[in-house]
PDB file of N, CA and C in Angstrom:
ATOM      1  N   UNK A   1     -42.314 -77.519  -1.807  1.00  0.00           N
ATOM      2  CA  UNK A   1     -43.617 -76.902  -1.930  1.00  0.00           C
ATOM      3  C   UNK A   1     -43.532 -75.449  -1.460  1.00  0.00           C
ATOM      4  N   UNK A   2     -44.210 -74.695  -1.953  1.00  0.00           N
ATOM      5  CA  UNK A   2     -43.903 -73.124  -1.527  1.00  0.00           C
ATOM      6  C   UNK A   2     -45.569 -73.270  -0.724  1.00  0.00           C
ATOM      7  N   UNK A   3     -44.866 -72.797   0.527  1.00  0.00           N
ATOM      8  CA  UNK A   3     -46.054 -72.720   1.948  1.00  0.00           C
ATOM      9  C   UNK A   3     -46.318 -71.240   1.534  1.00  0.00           C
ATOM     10  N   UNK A   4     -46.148 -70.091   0.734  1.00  0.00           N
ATOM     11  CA  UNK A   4     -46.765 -69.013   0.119  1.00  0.00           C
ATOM     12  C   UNK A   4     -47.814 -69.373  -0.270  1.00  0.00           C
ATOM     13  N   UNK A   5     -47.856 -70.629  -1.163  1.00  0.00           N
ATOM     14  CA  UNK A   5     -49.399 -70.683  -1.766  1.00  0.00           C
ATOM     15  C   UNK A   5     -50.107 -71.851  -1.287  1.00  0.00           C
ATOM     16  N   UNK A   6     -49.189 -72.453  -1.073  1.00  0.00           N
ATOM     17  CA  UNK A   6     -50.072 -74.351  -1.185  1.00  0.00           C
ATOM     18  C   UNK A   6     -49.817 -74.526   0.940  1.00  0.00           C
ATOM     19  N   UNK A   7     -50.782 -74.833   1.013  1.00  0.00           N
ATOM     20  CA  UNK A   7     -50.900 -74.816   2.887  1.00  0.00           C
ATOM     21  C   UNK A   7     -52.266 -75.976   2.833  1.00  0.00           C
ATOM     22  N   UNK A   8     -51.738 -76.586   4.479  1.00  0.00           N
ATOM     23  CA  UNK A   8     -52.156 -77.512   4.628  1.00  0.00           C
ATOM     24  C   UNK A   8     -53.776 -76.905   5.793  1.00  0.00           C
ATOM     25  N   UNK A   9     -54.889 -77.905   5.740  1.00  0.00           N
ATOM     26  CA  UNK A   9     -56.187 -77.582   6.767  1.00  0.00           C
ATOM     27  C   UNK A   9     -55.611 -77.570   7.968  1.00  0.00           C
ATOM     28  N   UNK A  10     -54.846 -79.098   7.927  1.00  0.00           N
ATOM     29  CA  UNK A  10     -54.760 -79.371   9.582  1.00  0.00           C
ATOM     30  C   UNK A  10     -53.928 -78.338  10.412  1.00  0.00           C
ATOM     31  N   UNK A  11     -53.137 -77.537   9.814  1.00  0.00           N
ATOM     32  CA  UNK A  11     -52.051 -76.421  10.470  1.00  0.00           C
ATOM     33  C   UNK A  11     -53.071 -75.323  10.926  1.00  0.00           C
ATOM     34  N   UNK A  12     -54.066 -75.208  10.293  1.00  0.00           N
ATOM     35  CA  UNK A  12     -54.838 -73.995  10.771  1.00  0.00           C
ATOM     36  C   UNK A  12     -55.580 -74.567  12.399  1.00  0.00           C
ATOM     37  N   UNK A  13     -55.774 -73.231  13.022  1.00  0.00           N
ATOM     38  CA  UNK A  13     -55.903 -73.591  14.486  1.00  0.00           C
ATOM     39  C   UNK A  13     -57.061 -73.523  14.266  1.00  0.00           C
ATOM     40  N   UNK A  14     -58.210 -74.130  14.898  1.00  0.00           N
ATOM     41  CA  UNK A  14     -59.881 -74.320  15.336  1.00  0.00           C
ATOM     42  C   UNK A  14     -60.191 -73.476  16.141  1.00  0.00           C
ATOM     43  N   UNK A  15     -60.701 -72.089  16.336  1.00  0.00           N
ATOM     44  CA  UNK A  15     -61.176 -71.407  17.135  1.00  0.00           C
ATOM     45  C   UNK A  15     -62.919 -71.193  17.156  1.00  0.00           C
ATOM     46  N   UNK A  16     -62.957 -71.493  18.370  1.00  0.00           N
ATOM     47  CA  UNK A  16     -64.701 -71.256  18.776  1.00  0.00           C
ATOM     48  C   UNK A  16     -65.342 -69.691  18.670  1.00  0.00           C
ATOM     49  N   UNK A  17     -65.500 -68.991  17.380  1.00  0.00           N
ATOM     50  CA  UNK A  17     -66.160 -67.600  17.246  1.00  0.00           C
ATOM     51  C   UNK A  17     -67.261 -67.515  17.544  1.00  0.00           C
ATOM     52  N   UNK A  18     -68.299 -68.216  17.966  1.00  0.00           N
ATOM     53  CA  UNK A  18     -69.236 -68.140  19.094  1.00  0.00           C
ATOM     54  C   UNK A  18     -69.518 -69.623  19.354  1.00  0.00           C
ATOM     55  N   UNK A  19     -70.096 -69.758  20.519  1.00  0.00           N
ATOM     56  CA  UNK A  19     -70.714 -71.113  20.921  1.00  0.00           C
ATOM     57  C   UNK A  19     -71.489 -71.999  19.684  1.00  0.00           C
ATOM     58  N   UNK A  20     -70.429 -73.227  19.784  1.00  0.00           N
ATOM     59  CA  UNK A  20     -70.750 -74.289  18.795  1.00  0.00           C
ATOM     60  C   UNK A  20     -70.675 -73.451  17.624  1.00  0.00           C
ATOM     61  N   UNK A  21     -69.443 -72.870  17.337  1.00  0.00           N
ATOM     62  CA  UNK A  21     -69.470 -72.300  16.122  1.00  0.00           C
ATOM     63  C   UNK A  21     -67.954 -72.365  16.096  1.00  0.00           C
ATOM     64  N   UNK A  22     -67.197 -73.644  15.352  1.00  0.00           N
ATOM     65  CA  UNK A  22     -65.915 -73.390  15.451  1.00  0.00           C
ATOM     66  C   UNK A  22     -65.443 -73.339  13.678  1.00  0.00           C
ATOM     67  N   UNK A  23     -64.165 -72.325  13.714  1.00  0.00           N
ATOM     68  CA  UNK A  23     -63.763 -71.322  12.699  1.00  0.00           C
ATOM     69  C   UNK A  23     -62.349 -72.192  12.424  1.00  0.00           C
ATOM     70  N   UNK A  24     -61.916 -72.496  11.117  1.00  0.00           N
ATOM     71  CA  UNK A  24     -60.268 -71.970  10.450  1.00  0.00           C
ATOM     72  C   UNK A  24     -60.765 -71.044   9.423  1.00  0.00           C
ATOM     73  N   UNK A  25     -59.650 -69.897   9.717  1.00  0.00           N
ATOM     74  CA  UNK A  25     -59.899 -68.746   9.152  1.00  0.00           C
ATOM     75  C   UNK A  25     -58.991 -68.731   8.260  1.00  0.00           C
ATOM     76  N   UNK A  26     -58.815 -67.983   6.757  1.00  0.00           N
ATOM     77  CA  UNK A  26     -57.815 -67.776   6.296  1.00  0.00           C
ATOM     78  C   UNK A  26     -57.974 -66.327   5.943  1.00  0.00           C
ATOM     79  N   UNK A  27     -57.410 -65.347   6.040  1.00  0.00           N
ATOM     80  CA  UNK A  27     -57.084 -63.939   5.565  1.00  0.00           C
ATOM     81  C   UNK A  27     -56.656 -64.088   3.972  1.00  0.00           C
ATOM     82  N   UNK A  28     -56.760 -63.109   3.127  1.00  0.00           N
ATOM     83  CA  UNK A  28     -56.118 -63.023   1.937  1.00  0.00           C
ATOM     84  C   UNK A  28     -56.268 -61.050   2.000  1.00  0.00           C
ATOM     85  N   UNK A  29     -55.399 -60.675   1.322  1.00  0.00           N
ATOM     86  CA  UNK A  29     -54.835 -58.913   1.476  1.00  0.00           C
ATOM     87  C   UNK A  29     -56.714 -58.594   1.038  1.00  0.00           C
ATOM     88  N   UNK A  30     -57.797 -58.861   0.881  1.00  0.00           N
ATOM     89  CA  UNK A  30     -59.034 -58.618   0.689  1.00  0.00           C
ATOM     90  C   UNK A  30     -60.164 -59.402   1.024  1.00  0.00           C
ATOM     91  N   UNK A  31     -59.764 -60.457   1.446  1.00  0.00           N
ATOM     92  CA  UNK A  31     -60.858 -61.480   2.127  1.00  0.00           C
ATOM     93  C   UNK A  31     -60.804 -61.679   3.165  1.00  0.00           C
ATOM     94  N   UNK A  32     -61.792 -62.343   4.096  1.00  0.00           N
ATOM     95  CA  UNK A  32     -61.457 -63.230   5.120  1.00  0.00           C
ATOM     96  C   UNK A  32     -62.454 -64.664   4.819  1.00  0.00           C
ATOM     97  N   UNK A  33     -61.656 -65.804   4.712  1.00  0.00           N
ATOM     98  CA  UNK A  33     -62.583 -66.940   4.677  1.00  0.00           C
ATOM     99  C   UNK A  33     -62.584 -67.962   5.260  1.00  0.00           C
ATOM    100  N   UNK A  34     -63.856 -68.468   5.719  1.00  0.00           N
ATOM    101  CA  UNK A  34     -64.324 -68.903   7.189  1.00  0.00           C
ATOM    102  C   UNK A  34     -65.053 -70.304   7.162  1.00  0.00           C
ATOM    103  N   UNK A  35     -64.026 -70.973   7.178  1.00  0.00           N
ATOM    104  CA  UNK A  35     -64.667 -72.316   7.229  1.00  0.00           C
ATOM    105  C   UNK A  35     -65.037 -73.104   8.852  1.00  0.00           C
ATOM    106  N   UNK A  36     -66.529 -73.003   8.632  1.00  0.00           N
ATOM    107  CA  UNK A  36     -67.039 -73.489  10.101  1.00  0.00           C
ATOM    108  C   UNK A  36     -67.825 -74.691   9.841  1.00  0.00           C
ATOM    109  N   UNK A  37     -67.365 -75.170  11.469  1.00  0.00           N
ATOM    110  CA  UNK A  37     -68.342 -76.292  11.859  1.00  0.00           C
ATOM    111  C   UNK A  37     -69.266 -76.189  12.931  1.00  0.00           C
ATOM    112  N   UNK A  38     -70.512 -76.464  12.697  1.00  0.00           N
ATOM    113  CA  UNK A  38     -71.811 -75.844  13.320  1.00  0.00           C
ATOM    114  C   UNK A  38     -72.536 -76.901  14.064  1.00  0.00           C
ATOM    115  N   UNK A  39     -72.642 -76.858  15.041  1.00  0.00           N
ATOM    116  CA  UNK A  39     -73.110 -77.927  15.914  1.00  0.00           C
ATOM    117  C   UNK A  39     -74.792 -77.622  16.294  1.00  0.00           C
ATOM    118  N   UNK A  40     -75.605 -78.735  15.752  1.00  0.00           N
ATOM    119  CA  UNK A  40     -77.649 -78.698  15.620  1.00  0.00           C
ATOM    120  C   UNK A  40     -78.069 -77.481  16.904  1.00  0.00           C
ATOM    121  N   UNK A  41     -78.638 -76.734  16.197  1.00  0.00           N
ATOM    122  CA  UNK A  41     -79.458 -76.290  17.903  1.00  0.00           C
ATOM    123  C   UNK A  41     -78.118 -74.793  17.934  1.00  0.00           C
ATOM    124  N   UNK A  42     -76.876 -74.656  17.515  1.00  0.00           N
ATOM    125  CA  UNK A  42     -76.530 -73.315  17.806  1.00  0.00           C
ATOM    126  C   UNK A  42     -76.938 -72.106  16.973  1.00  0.00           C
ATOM    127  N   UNK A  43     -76.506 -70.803  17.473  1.00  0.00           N
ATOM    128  CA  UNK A  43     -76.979 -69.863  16.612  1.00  0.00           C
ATOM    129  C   UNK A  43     -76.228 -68.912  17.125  1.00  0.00           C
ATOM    130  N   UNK A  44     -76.206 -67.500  16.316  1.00  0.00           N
ATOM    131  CA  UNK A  44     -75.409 -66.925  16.238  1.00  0.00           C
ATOM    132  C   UNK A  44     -76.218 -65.845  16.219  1.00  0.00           C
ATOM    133  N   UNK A  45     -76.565 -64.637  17.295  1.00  0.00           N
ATOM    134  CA  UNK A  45     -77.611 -63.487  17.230  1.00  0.00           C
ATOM    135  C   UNK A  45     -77.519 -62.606  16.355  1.00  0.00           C
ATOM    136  N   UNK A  46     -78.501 -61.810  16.000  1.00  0.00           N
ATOM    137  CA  UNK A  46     -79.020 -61.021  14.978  1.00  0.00           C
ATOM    138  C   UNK A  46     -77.575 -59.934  15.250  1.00  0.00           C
ATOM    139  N   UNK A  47     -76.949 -59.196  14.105  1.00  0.00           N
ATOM    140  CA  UNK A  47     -75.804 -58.404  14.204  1.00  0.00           C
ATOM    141  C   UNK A  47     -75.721 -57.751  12.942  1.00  0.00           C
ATOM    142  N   UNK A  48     -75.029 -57.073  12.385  1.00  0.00           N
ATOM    143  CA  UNK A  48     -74.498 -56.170  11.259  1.00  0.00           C
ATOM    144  C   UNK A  48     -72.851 -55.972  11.341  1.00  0.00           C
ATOM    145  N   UNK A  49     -72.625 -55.965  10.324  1.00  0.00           N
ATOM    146  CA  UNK A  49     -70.802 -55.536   9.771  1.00  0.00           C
ATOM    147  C   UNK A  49     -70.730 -55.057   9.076  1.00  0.00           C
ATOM    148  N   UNK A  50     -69.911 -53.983   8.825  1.00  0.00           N
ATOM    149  CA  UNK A  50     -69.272 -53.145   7.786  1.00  0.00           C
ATOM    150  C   UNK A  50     -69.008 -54.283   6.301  1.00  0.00           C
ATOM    151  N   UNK A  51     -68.663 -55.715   6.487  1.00  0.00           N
ATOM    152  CA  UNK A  51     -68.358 -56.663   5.667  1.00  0.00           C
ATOM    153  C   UNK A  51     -69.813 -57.558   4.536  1.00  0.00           C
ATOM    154  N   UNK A  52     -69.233 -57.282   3.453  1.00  0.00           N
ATOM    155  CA  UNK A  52     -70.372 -58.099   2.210  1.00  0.00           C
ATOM    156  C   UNK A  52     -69.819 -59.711   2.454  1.00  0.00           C
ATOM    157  N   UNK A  53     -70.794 -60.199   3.021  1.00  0.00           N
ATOM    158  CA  UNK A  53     -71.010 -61.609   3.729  1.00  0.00           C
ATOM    159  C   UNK A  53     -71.413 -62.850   2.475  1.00  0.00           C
ATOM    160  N   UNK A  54     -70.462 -63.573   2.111  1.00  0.00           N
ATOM    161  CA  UNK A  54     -71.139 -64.513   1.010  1.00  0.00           C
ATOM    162  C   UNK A  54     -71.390 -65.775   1.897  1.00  0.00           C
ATOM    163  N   UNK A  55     -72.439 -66.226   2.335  1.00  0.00           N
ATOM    164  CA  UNK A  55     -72.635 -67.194   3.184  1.00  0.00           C
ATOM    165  C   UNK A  55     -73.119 -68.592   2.016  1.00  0.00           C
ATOM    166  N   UNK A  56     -72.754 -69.703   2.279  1.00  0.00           N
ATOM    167  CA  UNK A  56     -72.495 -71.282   1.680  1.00  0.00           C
ATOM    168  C   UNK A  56     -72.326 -72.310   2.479  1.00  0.00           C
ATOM    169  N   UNK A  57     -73.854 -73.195   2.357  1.00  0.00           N
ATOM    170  CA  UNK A  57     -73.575 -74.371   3.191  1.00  0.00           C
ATOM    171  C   UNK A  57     -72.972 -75.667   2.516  1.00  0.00           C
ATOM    172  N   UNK A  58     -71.688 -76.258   2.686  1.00  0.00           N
ATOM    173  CA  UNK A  58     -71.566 -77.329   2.179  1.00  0.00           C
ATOM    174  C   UNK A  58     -72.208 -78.514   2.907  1.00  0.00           C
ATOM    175  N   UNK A  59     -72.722 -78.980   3.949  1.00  0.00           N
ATOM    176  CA  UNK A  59     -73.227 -80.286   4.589  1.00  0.00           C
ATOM    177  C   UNK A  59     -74.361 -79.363   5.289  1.00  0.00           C
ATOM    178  N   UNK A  60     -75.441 -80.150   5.591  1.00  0.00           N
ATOM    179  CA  UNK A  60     -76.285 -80.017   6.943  1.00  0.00           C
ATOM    180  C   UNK A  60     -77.559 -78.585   6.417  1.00  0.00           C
ATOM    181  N   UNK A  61     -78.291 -78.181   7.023  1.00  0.00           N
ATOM    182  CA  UNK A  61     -79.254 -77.159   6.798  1.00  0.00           C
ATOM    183  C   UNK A  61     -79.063 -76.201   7.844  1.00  0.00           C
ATOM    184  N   UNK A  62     -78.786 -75.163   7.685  1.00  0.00           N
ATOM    185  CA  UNK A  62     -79.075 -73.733   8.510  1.00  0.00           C
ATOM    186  C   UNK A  62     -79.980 -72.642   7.919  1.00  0.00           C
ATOM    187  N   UNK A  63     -80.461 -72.164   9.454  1.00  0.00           N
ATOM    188  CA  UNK A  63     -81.713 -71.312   9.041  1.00  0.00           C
ATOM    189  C   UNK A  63     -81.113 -70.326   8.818  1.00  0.00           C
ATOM    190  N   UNK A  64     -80.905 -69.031   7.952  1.00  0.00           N
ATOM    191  CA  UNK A  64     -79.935 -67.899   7.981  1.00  0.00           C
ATOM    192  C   UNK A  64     -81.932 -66.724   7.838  1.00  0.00           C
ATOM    193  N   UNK A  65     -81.326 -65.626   8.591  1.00  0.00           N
ATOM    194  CA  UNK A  65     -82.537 -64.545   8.774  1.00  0.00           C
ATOM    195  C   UNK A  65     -81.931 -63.332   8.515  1.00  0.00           C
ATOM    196  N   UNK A  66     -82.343 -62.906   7.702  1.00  0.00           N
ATOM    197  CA  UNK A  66     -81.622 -61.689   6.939  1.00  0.00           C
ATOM    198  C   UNK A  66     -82.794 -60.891   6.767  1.00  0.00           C
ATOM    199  N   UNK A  67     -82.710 -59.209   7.604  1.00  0.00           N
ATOM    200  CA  UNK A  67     -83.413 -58.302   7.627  1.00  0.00           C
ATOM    201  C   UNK A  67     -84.600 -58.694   8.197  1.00  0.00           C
ATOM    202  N   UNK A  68     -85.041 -60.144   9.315  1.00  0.00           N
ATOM    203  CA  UNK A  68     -86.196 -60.209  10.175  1.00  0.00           C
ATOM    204  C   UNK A  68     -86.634 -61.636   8.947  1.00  0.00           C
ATOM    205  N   UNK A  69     -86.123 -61.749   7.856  1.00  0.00           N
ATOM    206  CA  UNK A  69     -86.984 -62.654   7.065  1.00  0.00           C
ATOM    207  C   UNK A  69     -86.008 -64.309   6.945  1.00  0.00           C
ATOM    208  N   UNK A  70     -86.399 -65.451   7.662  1.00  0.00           N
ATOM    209  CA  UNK A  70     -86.054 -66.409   7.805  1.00  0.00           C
ATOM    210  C   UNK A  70     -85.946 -67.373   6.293  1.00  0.00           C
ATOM    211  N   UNK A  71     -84.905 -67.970   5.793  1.00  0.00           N
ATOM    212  CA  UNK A  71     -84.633 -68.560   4.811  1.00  0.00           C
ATOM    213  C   UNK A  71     -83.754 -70.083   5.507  1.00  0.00           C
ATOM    214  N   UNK A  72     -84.256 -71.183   5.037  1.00  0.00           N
ATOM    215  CA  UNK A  72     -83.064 -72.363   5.165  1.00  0.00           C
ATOM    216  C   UNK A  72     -82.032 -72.536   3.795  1.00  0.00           C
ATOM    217  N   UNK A  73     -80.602 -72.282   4.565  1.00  0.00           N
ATOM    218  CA  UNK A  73     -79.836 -72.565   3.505  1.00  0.00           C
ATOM    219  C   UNK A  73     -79.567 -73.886   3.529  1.00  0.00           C
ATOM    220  N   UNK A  74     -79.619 -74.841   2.187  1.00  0.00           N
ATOM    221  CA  UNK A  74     -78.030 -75.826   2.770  1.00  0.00           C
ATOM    222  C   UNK A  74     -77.675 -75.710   1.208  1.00  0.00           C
ATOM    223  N   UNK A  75     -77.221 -76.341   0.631  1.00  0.00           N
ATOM    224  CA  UNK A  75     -75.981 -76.895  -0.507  1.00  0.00           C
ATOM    225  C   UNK A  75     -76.320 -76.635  -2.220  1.00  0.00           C
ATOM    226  N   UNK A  76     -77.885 -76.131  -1.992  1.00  0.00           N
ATOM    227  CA  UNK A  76     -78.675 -75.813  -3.032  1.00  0.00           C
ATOM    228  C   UNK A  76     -78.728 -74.273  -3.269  1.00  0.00           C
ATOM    229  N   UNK A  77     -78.408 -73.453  -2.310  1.00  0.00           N
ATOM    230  CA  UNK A  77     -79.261 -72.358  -2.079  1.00  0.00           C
ATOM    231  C   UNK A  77     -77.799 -71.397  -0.836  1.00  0.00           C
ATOM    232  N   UNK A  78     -77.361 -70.288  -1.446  1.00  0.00           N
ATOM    233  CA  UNK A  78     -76.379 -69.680  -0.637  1.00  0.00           C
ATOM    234  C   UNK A  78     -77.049 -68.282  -0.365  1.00  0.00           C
ATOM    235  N   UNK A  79     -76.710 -67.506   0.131  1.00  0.00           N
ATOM    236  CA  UNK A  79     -77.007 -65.794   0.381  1.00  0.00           C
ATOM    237  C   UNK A  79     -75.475 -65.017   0.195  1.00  0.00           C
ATOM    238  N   UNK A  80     -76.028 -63.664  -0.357  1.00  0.00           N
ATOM    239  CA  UNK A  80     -74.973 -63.014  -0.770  1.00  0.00           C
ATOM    240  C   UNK A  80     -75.524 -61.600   0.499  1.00  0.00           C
ATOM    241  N   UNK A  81     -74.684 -61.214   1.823  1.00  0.00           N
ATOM    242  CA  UNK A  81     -75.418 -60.322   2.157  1.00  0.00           C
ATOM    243  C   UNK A  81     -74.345 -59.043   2.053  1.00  0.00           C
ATOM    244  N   UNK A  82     -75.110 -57.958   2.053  1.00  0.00           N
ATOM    245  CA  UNK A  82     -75.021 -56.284   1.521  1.00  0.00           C
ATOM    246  C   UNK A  82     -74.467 -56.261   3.132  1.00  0.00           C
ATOM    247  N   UNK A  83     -73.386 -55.028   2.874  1.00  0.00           N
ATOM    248  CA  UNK A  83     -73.254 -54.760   4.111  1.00  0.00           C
ATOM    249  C   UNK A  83     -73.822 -54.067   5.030  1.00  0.00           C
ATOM    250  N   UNK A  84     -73.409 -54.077   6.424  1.00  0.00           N
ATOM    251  CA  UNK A  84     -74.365 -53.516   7.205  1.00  0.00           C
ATOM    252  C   UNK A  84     -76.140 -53.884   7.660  1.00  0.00           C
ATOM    253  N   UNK A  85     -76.356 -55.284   6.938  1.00  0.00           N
ATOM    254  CA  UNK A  85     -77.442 -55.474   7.030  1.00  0.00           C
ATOM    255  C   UNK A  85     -77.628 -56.335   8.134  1.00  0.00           C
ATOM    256  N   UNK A  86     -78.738 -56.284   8.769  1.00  0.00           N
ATOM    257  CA  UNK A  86     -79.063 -57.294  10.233  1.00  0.00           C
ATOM    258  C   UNK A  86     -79.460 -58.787   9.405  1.00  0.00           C
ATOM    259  N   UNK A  87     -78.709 -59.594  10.284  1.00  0.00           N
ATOM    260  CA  UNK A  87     -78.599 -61.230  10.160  1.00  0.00           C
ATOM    261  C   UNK A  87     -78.325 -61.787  11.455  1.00  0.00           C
ATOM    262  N   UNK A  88     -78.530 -63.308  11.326  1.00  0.00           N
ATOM    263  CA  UNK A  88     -78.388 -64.177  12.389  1.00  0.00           C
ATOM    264  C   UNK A  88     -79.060 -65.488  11.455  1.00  0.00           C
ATOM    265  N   UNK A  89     -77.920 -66.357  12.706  1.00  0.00           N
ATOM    266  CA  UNK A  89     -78.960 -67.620  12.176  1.00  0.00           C
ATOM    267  C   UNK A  89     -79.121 -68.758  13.112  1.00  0.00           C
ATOM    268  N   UNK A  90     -79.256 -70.114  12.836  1.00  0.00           N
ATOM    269  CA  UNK A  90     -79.489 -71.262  14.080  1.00  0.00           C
ATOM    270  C   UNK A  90     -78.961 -72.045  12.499  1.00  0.00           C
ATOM    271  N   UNK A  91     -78.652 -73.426  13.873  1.00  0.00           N
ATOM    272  CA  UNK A  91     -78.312 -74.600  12.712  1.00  0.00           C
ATOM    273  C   UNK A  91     -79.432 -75.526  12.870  1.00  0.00           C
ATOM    274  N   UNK A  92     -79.871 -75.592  11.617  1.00  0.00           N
ATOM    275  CA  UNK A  92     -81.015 -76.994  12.037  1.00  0.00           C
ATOM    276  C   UNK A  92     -80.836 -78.273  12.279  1.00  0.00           C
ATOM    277  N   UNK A  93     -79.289 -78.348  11.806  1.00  0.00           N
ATOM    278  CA  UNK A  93     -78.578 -79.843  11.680  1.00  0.00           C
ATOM    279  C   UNK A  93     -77.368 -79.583  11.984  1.00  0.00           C
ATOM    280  N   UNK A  94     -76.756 -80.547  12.270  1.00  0.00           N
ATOM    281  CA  UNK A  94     -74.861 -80.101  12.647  1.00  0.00           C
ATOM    282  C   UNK A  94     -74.693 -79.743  10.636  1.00  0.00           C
ATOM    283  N   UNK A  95     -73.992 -78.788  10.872  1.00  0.00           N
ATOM    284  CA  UNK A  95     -73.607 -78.051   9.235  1.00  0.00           C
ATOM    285  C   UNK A  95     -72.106 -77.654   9.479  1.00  0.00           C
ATOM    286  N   UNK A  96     -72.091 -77.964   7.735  1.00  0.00           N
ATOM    287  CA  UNK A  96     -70.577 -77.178   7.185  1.00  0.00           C
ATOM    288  C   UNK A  96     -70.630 -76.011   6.318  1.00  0.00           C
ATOM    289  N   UNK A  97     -70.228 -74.932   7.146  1.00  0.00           N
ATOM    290  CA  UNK A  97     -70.427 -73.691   6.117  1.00  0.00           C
ATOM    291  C   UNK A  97     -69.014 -72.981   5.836  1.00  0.00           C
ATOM    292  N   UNK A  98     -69.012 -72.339   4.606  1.00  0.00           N
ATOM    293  CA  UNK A  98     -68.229 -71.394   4.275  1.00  0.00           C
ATOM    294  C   UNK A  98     -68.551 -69.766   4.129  1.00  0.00           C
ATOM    295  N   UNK A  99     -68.306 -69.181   4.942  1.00  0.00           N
ATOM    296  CA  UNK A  99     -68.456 -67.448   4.841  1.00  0.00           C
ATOM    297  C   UNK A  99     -67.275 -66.540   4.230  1.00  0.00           C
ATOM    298  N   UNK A 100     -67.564 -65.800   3.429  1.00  0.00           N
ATOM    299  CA  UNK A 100     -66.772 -65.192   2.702  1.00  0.00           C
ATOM    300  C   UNK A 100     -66.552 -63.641   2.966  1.00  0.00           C
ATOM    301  N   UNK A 101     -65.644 -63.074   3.535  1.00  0.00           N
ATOM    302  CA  UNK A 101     -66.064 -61.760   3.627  1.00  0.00           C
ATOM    303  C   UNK A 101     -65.130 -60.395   3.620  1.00  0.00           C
ATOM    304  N   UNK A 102     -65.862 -59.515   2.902  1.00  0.00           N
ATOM    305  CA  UNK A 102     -64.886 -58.304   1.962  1.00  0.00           C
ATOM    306  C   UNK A 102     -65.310 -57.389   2.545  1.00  0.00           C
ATOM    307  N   UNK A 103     -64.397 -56.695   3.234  1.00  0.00           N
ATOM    308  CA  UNK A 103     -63.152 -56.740   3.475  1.00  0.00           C
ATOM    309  C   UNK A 103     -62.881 -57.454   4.700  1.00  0.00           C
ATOM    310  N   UNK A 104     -61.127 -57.675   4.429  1.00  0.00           N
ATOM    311  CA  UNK A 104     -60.839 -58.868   5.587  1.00  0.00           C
ATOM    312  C   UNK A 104     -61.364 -58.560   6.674  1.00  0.00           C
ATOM    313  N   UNK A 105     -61.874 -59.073   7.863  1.00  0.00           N
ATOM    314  CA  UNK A 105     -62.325 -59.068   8.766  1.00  0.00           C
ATOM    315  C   UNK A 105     -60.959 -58.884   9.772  1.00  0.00           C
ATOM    316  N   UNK A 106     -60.776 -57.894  10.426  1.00  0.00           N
ATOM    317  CA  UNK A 106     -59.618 -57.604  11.252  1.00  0.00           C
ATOM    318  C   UNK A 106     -60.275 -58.071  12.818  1.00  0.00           C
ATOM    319  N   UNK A 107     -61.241 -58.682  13.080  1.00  0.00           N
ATOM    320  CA  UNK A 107     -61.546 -58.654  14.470  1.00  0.00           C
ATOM    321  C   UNK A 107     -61.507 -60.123  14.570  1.00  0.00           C
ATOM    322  N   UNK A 108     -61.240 -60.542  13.181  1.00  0.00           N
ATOM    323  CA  UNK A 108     -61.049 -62.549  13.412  1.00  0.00           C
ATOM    324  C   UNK A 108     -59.867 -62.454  13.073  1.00  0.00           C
ATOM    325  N   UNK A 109     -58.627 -61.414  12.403  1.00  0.00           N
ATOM    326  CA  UNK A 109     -57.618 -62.127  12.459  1.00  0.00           C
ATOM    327  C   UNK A 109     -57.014 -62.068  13.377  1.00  0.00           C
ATOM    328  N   UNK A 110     -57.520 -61.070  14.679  1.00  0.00           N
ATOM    329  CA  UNK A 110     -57.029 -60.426  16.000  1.00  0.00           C
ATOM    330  C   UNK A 110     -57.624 -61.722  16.967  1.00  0.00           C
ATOM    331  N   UNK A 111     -57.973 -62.687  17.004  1.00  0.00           N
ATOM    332  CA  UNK A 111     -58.777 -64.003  17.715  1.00  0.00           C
ATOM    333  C   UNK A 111     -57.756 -64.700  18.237  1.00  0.00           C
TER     334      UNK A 111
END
């Protein structure tokens, strides 16, 4: 098998990028993508990044608040956010999300 392309979940390490917010990250030379597990009741404070944020819930409901205006995502319904824009969110349920974000995020592959 060429470990260039084809790689396994379980090898990736679980890191906690904020409280009840645990991350496997994968880098690609233009992405960074962020598969988290979100534990009911956490949240993640209002912030901005230089990075265009494609946020996707696969399991569970999270509230995502983009620019002061509160939206629930889950599995129906994703956000595409512009960069630099203020966000945050809470989980309403333990959730599985995927975040997508251009350009790679150098401060998660430095974690």
């Amino acid at each position: 098998m060429d470990t260039s392309i084809f790689r396994y979940f379980k090898d990736i390490e679980t890191k906690e990028i904020a409280p009840g917010f645990f991350s496997k990250l994968i880098h690609t030379e233009t992405n960074t993508i962020n598969f988290i597990e979100v534990k009911a009741g956490c949240s993640v404070p209002r912030h901005k990044h230089v990075h265009q944020q494609c946020s996707f819930v696969i399991e569970g409901e999270f509230e995502l608040t983009v620019n002061d205006i509160p939206q629930k995502l889950d599995s129906s319904l994703f956000a595409v956010i512009p960069s630099n824009v203020w966000h945050g969110g809470t989980a309403i349920t333990d959730c599985r999300l995927i975040d997508i974000f251009s350009p790679v995020r150098e401060d998660y592959r430095n974690l």
